[in-house]
C-alpha atoms as a PDB file:
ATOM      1  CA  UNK A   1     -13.098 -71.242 -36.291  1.00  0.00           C
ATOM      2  CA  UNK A   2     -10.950 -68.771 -34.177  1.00  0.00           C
ATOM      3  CA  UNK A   3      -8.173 -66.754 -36.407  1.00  0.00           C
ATOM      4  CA  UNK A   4      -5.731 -64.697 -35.983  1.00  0.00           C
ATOM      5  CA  UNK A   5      -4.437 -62.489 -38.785  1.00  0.00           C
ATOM      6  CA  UNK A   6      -1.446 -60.112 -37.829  1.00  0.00           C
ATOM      7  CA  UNK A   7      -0.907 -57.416 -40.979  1.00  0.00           C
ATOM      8  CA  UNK A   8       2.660 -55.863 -41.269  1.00  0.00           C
ATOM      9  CA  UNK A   9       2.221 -52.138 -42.383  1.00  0.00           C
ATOM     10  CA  UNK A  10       5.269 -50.134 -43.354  1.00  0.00           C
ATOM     11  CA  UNK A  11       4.918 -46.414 -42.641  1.00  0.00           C
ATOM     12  CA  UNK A  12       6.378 -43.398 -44.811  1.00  0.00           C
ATOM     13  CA  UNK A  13       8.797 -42.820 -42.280  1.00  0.00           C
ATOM     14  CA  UNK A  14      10.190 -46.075 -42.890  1.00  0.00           C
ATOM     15  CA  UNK A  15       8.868 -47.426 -39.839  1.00  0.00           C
ATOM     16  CA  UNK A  16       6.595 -51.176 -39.900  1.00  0.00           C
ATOM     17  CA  UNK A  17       3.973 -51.252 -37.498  1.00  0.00           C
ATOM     18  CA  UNK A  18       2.651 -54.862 -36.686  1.00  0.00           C
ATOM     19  CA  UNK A  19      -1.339 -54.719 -36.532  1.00  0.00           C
ATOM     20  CA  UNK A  20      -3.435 -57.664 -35.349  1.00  0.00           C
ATOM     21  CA  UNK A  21      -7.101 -58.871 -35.232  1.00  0.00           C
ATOM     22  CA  UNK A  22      -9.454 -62.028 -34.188  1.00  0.00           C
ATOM     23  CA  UNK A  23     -11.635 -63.501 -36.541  1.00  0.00           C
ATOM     24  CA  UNK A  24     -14.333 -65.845 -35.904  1.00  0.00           C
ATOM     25  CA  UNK A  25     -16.227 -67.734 -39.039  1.00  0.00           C
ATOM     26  CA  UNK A  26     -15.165 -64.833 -41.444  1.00  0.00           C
ATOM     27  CA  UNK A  27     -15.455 -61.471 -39.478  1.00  0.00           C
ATOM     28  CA  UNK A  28     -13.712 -59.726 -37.747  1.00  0.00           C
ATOM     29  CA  UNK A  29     -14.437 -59.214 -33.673  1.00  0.00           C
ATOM     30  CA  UNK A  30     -11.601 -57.417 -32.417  1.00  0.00           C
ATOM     31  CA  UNK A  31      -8.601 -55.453 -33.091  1.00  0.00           C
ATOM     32  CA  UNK A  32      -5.758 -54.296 -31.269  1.00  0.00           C
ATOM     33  CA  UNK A  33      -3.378 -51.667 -31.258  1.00  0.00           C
ATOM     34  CA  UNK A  34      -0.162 -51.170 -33.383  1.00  0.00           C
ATOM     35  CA  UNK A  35       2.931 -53.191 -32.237  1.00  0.00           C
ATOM     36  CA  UNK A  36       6.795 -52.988 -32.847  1.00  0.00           C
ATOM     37  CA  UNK A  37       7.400 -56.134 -33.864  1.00  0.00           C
ATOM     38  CA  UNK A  38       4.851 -59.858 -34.953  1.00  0.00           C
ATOM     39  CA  UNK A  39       6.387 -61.447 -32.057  1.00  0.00           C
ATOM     40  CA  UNK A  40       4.287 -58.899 -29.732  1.00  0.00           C
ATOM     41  CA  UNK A  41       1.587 -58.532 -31.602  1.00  0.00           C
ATOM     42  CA  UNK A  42       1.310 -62.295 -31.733  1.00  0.00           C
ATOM     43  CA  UNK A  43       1.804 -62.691 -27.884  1.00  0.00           C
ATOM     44  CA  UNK A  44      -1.169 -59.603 -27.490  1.00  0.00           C
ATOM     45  CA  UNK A  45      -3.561 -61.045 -29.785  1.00  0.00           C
ATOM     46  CA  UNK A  46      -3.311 -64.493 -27.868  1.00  0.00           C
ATOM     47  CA  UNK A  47      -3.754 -62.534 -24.772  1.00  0.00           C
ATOM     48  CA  UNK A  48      -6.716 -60.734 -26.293  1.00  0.00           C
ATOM     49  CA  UNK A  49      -8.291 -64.620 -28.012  1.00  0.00           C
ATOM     50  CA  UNK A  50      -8.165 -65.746 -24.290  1.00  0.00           C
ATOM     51  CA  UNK A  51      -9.905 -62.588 -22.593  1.00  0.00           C
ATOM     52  CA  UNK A  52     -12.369 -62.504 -25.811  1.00  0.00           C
ATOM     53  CA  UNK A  53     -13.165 -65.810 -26.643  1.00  0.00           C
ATOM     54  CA  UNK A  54     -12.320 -68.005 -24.378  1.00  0.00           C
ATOM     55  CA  UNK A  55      -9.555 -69.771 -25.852  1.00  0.00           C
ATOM     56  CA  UNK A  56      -6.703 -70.419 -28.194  1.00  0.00           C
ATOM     57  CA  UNK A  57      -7.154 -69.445 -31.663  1.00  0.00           C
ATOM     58  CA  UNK A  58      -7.416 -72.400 -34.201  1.00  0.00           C
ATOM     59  CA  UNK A  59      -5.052 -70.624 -36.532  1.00  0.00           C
ATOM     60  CA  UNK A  60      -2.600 -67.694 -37.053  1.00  0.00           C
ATOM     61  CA  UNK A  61      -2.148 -66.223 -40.321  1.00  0.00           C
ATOM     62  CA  UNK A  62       1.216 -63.667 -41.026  1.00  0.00           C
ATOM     63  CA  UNK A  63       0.437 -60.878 -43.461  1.00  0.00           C
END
């Protein structure tokens, strides 16, 4: 199984940074950089599942 989990962080400055990564059966294979919002970290990570993997991700979990 192919996940994506994408983390919200909120910064000091009062700032959220949107971080993603793929999972496959439990750990963790790749991570990207921070985004502005969990639409565009969403739309990345796909990118990324595609170039990576090979496909779509079975599931997308929001942190």
């Amino acid at each position: 199984m192919i996940e994506i989990m994408i983390e919200r962080w909120s910064q000091r400055d009062g700032s959220t940074d949107w971080l993603w990564s793929i999972w496959q059966d439990g750990e963790r294979r790749h991570m990207g950089l921070p985004q502005q919002t969990a639409d565009a970290a969403e739309i990345e990570a796909r990118a990324a599942c595609h170039k990576f993997m090979g496909k779509s991700p079975d599931d997308i979990t929001v942190l």
